[in-house]
Structure formats: C-alpha cells, structure tokens
C-alpha atoms as a PDB file:
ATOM      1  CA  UNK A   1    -101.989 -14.116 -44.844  1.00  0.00           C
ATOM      2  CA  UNK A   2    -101.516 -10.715 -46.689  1.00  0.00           C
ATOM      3  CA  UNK A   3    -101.111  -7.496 -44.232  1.00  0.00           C
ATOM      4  CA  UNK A   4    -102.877  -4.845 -44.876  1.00  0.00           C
ATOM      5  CA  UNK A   5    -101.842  -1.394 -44.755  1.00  0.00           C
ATOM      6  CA  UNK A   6    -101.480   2.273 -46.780  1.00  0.00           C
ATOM      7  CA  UNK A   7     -98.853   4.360 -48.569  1.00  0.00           C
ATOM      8  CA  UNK A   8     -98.003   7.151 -46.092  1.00  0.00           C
ATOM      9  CA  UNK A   9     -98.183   9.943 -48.364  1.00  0.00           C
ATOM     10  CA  UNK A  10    -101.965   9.611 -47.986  1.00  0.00           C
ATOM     11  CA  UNK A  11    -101.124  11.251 -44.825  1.00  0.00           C
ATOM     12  CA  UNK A  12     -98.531  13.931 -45.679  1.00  0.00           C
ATOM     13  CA  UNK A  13     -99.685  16.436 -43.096  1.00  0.00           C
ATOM     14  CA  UNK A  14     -98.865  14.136 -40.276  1.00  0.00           C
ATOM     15  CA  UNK A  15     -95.616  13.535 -38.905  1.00  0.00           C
ATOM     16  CA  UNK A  16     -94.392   9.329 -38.544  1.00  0.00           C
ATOM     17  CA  UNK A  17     -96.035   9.665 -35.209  1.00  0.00           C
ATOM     18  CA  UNK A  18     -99.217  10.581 -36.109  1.00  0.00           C
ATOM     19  CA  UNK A  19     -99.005   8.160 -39.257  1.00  0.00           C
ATOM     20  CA  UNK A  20     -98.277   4.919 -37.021  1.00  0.00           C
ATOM     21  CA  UNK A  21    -101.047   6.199 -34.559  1.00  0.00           C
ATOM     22  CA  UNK A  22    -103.610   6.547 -37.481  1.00  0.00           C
ATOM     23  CA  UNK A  23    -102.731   2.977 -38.655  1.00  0.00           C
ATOM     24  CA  UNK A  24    -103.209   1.222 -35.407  1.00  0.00           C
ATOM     25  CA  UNK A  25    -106.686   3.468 -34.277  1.00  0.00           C
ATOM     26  CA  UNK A  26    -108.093   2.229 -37.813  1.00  0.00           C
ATOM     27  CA  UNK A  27    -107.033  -1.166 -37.698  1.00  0.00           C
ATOM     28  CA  UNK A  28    -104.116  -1.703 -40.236  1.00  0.00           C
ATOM     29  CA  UNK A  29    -101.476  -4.091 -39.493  1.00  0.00           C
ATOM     30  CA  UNK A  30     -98.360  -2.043 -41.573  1.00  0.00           C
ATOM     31  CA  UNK A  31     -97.366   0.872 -43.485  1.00  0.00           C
ATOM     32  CA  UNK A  32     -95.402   1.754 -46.327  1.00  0.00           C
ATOM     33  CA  UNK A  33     -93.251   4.871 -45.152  1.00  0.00           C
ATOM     34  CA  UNK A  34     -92.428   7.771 -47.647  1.00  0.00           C
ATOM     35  CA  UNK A  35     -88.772   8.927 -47.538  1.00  0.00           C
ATOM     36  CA  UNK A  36     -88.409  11.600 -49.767  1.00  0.00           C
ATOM     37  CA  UNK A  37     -84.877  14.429 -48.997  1.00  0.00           C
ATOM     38  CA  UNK A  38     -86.182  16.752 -46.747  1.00  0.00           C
ATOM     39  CA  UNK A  39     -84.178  18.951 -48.886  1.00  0.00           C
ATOM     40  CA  UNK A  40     -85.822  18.267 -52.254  1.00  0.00           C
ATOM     41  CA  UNK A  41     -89.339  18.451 -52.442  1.00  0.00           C
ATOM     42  CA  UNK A  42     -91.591  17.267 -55.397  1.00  0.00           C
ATOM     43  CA  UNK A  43     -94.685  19.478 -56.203  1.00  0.00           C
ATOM     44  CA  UNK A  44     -96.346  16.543 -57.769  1.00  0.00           C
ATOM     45  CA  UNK A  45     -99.396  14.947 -55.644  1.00  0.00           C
ATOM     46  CA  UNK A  46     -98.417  12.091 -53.240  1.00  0.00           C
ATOM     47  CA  UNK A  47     -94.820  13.075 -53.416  1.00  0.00           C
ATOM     48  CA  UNK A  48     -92.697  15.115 -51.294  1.00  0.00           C
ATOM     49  CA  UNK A  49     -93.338  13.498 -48.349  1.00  0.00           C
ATOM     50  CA  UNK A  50     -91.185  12.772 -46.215  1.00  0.00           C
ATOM     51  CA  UNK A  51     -92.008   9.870 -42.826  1.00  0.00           C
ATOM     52  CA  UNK A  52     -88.602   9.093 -42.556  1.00  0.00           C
ATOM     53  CA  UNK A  53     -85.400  10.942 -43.338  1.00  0.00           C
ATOM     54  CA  UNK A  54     -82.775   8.622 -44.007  1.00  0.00           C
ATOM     55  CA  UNK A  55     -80.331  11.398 -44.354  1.00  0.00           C
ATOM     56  CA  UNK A  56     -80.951  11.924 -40.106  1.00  0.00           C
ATOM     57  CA  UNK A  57     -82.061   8.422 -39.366  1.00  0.00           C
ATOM     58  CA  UNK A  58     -82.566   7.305 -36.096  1.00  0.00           C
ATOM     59  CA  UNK A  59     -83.426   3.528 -35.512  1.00  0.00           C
ATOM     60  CA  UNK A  60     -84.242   3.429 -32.133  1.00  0.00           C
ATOM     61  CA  UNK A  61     -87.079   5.909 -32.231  1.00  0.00           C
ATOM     62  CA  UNK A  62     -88.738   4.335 -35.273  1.00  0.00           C
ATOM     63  CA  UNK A  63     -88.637   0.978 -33.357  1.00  0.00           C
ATOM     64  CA  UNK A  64     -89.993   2.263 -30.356  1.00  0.00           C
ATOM     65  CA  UNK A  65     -92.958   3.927 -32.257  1.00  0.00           C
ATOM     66  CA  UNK A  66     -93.290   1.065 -34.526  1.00  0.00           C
ATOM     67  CA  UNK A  67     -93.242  -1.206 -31.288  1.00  0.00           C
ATOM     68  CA  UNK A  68     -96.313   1.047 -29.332  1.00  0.00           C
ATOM     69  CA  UNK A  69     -98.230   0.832 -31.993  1.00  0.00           C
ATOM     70  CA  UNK A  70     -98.036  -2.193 -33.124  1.00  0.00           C
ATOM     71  CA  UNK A  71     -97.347  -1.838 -36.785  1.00  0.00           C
ATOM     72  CA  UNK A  72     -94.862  -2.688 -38.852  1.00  0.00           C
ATOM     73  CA  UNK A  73     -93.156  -1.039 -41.978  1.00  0.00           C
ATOM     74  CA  UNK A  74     -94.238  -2.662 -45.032  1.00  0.00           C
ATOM     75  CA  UNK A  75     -91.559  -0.732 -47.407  1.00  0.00           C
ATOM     76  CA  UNK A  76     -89.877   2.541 -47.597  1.00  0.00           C
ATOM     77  CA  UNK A  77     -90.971   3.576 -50.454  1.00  0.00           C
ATOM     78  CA  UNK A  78     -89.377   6.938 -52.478  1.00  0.00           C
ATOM     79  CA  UNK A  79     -91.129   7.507 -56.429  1.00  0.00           C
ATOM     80  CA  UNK A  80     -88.997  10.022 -58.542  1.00  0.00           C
ATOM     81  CA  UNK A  81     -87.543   9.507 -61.814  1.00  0.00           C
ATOM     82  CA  UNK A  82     -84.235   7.976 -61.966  1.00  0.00           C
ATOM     83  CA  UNK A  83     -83.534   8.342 -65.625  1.00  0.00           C
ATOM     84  CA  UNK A  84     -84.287  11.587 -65.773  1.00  0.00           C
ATOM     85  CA  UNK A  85     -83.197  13.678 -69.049  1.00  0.00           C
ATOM     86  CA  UNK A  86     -81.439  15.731 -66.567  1.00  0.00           C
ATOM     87  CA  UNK A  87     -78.445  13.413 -65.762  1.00  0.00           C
ATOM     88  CA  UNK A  88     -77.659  15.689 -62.951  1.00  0.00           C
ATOM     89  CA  UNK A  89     -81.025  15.347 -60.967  1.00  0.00           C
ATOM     90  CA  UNK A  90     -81.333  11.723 -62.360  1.00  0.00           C
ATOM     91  CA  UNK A  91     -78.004  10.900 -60.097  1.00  0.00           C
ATOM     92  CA  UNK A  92     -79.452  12.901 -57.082  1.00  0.00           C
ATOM     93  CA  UNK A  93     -82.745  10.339 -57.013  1.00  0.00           C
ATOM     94  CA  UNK A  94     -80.829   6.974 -57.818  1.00  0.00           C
ATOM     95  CA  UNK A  95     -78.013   8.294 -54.545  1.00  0.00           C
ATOM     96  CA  UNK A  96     -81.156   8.504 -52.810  1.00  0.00           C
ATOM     97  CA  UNK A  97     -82.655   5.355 -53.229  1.00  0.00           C
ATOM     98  CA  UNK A  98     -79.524   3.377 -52.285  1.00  0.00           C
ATOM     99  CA  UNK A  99     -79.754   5.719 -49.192  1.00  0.00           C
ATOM    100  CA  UNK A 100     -82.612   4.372 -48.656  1.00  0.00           C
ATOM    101  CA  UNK A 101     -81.805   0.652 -49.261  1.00  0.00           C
ATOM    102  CA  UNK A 102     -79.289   1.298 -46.795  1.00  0.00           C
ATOM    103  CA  UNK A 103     -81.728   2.505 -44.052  1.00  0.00           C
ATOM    104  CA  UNK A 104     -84.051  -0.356 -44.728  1.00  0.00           C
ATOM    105  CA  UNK A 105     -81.417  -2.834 -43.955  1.00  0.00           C
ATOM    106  CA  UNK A 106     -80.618  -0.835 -40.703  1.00  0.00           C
ATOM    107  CA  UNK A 107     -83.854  -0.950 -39.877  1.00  0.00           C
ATOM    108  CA  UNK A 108     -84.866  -4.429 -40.930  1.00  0.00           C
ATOM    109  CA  UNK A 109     -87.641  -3.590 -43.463  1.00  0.00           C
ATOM    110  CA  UNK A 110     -87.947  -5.914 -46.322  1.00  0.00           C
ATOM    111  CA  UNK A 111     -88.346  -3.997 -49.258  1.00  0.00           C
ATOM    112  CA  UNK A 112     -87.720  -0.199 -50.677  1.00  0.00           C
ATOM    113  CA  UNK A 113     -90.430   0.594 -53.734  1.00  0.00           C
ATOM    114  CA  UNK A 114     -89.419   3.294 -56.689  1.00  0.00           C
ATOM    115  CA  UNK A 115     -89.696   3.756 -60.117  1.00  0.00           C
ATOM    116  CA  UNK A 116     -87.289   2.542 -62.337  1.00  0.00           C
ATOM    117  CA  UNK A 117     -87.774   6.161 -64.007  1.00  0.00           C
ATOM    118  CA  UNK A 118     -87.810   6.700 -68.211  1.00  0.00           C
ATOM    119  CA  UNK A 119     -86.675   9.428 -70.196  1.00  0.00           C
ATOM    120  CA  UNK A 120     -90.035  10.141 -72.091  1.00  0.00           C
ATOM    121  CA  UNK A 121     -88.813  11.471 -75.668  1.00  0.00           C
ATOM    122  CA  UNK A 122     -86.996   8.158 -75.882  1.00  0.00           C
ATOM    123  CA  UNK A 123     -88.606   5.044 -77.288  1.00  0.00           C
ATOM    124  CA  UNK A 124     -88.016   2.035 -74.702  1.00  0.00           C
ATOM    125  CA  UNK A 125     -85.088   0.448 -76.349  1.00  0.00           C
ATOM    126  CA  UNK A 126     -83.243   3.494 -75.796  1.00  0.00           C
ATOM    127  CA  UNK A 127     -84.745   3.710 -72.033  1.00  0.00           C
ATOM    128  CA  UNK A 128     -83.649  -0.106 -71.796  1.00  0.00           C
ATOM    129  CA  UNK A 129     -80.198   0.889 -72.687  1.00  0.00           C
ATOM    130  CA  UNK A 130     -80.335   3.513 -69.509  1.00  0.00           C
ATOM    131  CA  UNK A 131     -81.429   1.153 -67.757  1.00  0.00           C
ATOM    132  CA  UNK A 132     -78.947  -1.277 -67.859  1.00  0.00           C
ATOM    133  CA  UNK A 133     -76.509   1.402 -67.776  1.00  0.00           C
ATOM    134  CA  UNK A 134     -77.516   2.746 -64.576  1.00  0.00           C
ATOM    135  CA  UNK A 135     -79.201   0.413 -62.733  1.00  0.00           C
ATOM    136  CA  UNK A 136     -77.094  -2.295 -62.016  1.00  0.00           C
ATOM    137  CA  UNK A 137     -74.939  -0.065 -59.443  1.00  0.00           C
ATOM    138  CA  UNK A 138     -78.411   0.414 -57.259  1.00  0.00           C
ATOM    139  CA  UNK A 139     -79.160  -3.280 -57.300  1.00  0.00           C
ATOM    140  CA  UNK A 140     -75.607  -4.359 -55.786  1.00  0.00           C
ATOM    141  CA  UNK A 141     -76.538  -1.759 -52.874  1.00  0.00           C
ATOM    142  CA  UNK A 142     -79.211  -4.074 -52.692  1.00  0.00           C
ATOM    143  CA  UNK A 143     -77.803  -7.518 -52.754  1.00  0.00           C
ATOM    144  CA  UNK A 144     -75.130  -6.221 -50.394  1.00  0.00           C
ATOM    145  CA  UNK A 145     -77.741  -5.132 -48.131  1.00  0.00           C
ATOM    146  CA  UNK A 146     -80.289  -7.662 -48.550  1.00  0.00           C
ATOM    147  CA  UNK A 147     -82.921  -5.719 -49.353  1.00  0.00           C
ATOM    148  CA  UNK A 148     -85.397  -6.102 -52.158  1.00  0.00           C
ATOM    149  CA  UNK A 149     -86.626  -3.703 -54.485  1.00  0.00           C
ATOM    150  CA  UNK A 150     -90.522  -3.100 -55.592  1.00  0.00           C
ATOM    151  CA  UNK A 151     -90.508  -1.127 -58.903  1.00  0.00           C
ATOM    152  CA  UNK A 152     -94.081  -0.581 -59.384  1.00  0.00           C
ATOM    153  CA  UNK A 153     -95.588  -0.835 -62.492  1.00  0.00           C
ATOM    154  CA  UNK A 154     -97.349   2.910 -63.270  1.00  0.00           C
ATOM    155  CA  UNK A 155     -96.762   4.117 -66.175  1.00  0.00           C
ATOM    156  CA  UNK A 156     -96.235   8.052 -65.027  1.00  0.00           C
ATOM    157  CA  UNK A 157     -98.345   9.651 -67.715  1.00  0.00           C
ATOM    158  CA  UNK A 158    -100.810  11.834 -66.348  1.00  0.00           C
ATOM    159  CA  UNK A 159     -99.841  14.810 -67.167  1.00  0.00           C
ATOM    160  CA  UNK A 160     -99.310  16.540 -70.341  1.00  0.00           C
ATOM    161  CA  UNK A 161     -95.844  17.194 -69.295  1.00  0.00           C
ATOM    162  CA  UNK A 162     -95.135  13.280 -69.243  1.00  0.00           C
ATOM    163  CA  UNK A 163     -95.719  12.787 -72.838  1.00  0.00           C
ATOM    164  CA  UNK A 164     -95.243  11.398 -74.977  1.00  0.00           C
ATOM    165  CA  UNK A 165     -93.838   8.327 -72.453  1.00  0.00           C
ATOM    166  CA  UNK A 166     -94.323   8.506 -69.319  1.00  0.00           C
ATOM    167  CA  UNK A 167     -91.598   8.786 -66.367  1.00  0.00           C
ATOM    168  CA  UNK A 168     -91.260   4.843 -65.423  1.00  0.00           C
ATOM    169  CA  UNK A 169     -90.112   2.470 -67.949  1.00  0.00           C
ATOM    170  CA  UNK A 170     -91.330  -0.786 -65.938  1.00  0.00           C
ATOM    171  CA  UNK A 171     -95.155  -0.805 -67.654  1.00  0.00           C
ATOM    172  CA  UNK A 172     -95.923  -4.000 -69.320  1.00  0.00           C
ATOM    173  CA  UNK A 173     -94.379  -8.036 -69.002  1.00  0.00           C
ATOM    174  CA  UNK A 174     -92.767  -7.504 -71.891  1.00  0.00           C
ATOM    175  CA  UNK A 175     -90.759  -4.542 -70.386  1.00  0.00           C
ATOM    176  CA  UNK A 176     -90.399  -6.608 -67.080  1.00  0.00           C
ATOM    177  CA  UNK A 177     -89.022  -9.532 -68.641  1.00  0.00           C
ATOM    178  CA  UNK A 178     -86.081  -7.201 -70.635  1.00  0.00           C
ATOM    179  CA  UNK A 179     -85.571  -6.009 -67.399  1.00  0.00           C
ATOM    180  CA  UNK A 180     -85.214  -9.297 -65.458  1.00  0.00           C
ATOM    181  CA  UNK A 181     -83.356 -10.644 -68.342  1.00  0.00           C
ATOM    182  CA  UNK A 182     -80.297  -7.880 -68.297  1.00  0.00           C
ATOM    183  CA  UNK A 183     -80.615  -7.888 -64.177  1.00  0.00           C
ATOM    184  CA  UNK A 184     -81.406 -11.749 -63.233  1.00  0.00           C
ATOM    185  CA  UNK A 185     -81.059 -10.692 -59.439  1.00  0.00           C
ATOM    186  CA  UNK A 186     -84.061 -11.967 -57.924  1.00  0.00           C
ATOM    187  CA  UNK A 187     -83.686  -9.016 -55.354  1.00  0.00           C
ATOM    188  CA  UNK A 188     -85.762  -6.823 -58.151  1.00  0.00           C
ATOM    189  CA  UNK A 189     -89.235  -7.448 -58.551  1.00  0.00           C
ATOM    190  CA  UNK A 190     -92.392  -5.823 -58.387  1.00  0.00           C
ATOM    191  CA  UNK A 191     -94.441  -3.467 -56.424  1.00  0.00           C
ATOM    192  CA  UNK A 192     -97.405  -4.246 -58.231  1.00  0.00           C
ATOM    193  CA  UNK A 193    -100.670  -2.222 -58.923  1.00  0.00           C
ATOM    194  CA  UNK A 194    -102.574  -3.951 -61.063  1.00  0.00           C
ATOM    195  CA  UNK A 195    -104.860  -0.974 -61.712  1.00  0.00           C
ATOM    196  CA  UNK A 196    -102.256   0.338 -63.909  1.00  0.00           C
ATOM    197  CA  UNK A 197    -103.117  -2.638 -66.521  1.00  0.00           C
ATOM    198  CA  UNK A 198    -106.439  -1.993 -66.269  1.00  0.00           C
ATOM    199  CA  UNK A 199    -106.538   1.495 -68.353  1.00  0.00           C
ATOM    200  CA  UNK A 200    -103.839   0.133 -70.181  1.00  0.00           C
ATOM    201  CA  UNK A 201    -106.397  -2.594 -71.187  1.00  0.00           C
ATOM    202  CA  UNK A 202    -104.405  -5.434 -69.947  1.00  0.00           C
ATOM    203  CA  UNK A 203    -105.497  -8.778 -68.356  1.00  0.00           C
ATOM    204  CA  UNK A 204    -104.057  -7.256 -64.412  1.00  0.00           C
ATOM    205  CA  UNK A 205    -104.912 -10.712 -63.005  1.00  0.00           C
ATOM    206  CA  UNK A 206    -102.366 -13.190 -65.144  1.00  0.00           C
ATOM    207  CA  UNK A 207     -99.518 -10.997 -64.235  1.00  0.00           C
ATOM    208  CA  UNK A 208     -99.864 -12.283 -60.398  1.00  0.00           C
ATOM    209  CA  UNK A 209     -99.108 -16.113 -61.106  1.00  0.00           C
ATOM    210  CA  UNK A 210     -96.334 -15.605 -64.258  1.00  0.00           C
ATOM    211  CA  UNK A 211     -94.320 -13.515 -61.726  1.00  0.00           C
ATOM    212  CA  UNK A 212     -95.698 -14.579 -58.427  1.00  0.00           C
ATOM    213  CA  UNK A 213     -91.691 -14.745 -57.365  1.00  0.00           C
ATOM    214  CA  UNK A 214     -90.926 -11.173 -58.414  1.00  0.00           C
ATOM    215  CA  UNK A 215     -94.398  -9.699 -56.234  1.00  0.00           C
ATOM    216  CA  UNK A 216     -92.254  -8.090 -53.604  1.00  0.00           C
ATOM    217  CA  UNK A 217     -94.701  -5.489 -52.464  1.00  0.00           C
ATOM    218  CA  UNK A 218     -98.679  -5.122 -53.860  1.00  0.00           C
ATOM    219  CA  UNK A 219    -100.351  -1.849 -54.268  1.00  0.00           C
ATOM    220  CA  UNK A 220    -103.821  -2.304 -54.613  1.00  0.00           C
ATOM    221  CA  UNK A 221    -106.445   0.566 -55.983  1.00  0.00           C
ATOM    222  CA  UNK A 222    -109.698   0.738 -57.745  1.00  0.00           C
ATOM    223  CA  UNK A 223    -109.326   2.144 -61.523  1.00  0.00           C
ATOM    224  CA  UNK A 224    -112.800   3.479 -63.498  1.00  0.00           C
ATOM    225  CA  UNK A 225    -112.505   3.842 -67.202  1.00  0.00           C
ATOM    226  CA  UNK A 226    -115.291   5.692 -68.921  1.00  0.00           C
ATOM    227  CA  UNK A 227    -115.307   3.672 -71.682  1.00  0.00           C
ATOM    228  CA  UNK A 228    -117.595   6.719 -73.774  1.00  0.00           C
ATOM    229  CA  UNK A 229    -114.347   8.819 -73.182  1.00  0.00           C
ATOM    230  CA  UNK A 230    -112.048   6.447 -74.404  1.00  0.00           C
ATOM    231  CA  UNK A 231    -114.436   6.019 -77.292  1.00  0.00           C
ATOM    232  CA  UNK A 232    -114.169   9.614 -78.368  1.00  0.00           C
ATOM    233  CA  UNK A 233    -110.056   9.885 -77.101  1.00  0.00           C
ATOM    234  CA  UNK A 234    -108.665   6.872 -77.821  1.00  0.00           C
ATOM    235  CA  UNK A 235    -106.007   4.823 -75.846  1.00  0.00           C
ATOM    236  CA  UNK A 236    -103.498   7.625 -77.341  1.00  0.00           C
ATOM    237  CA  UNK A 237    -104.765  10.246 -75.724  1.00  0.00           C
ATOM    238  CA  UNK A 238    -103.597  11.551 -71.692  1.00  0.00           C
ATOM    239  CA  UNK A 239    -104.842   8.463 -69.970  1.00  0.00           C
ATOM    240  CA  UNK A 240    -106.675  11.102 -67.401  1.00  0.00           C
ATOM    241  CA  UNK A 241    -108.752  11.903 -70.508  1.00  0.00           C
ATOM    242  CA  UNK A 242    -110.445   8.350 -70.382  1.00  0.00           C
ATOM    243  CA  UNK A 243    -109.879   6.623 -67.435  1.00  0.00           C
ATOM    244  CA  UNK A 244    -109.867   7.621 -63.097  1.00  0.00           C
ATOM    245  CA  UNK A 245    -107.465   6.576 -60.617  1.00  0.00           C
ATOM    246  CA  UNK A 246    -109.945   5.140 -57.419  1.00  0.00           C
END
C-alpha cells in the first residue's frame, strides 16, 4: 500500500506543528517536510519554506510531534538549483542538501527530494558534464548515510527567466539513464511527477515500470493542456503559455 500525503509548502504559513496537525485532522498518513535555510529565502512560489531547519535540528521534538499525530515524514524535501551559473550560490544549495541528507538519517526518514539543478544557456551535454562534476560528492553523503535521493523530474521552465532550459536537468529517460549511467548508485532515483511528461507530450505511464527500482518518492498532480494554445504556441513556447499545472 502507497501512503498518502502532501508537500508541506502547500502550507507555508503554518509552522511543523500546525502542518502535522492539518495532516492527521484531514486524514493523511505522511508528509513531505520543506527544509529550506532559514537564512536564504526563495521568492519563487512553493519555495522558501522552511518545516524543518536542519541547521537547528532537534530530533526529539519532531518525533514527539510526529508520534501525537500520527504521521510520518515521507521526505525532506529542499528544490533550488544546484548547478546554478552562479558557482558561488550553486555550492551554497548542494552544502545544503547534504545537510539535509544528514538530518534525514538522524531522523530516520527515507528519502531527501531536490533538483538536480541545470545551467539553462547550456545545452545538456554541457549540463551532463556539471553534473558529473558535482554531483558525485552529494551522493557519497548519501551512501554514507543511507539515505536515498528523489530528483524529481520538472523541468523548471515556467518562467521567462528559465529560458531557454529550464533549472533541472533530470527531464526525460534519456537524461535519467546518462545520469544513472555516470552515477550507478542505486541510492539516486526518482521523485517522480508524471504530470511533467504530460505537457512535455510524453507517455507519463511507461516511465513507472522501466524504472520502477529508481521510484523513490511519487509526486502526483493533475496537468491540463489547452491543446488550442499549444496549437497557436507551439511546444517551443513558455510551457505556461499552453499547458496548467492542477
């Protein structure tokens, strides 16, 4: 059986109290807690939010709040953009996330969910290369910790400011198996939306039995395309222009 349960930052004005309260009133079984630095926020919707700070964790309260509520932490999950074109903020966000890795382990969640980030001017050989640059380093956090990690699959281009690529390089199987193939850890998988595939007019349902071992985490959302949009746009066009995140 599958739990069911929400992203946090849903619920941004509400502190992990009132998040793990909400959950349990209205019947959810688990949560995926957002653990953005208190001292960097991120103007950009569903970001910024912080549920738990890793840089002031404390264990024992979470587990007693977790524990009288009943619900359990699905992820931590933290979504910037680790290969930013700034290298300077890109190392802030990738210290983060093994931060992060590290507080899951102390706190005996499964998973931490991110981006694997993308510089957009660059085409995604040249993101690929970043990737296996970087990357690695976070991933042995990982393995050392025994934590996996859910890179979901959205693309990051909603904004005009995110062309002409996007800010997350992990967007099709063809990407994902590039990436698998230069980090064979099985500790990275997916946190997979298959809504994503949808506006990219991709079959989202084969994707769930080729890499049924690498499904760490599932985000799961409605997606409307207006397909007399996309017939004026195109597919090239600011996704927002055709399609609707449900």
């Amino acid at each position: 059986m599958l739990n069911l349960g929400f992203v946090s930052a849903i619920l941004a004005d509400y502190d992990l109290n009132g998040v793990l309260k909400f959950a349990s009133e209205h019947k959810f079984t688990c949560v995926e807690l957002m653990c953005w630095p208190s001292s960097s926020a991120d103007t950009r919707r569903y970001a910024g939010v912080t549920h738990i700070d890793v840089d002031n964790l404390n264990v024992d309260q979470i587990h007693s709040l977790t524990r009288l509520y009943g619900i359990s932490i699905s992820g931590l999950g933290y979504y910037p953009n680790p290969l930013d074109p700034n290298p300077e903020q890109a190392e802030f966000y990738r210290e983060h996330i093994k931060k992060i890795i590290r507080a899951a382990a102390k706190l005996g969640v499964p998973v931490v969910n991110t981006f694997i980030g993308r510089n957009p001017s660059l085409n995604i050989s040249e993101n690929l290369k970043l990737y296996a640059e970087h990357w690695p380093a976070i991933v042995k956090v990982a393995e050392e910790n025994n934590v996996k990690i859910g890179i979901e699959n959205c693309p990051m281009w909603f904004t005009d400011d995110e062309w002409p690529g996007g800010k997350n390089l992990a967007t099709t199987p063809a990407i994902w198996d590039r990436m698998f193939e230069i980090i064979p850890s099985r500790i990275l998988g997916l946190n997979y939306d298959p809504s994503h595939l949808i506006f990219q007019m991709m079959d989202e349902v084969k994707p769930i039995y080729d890499y049924r071992d690498r499904l760490h985490h599932i985000h799961l959302k409605d997606v409307k395309i207006y397909r007399d949009k996309l017939n004026r746009v195109g597919i090239m066009a600011n996704p927002l222009e055709y399609h609707s995140p449900k």
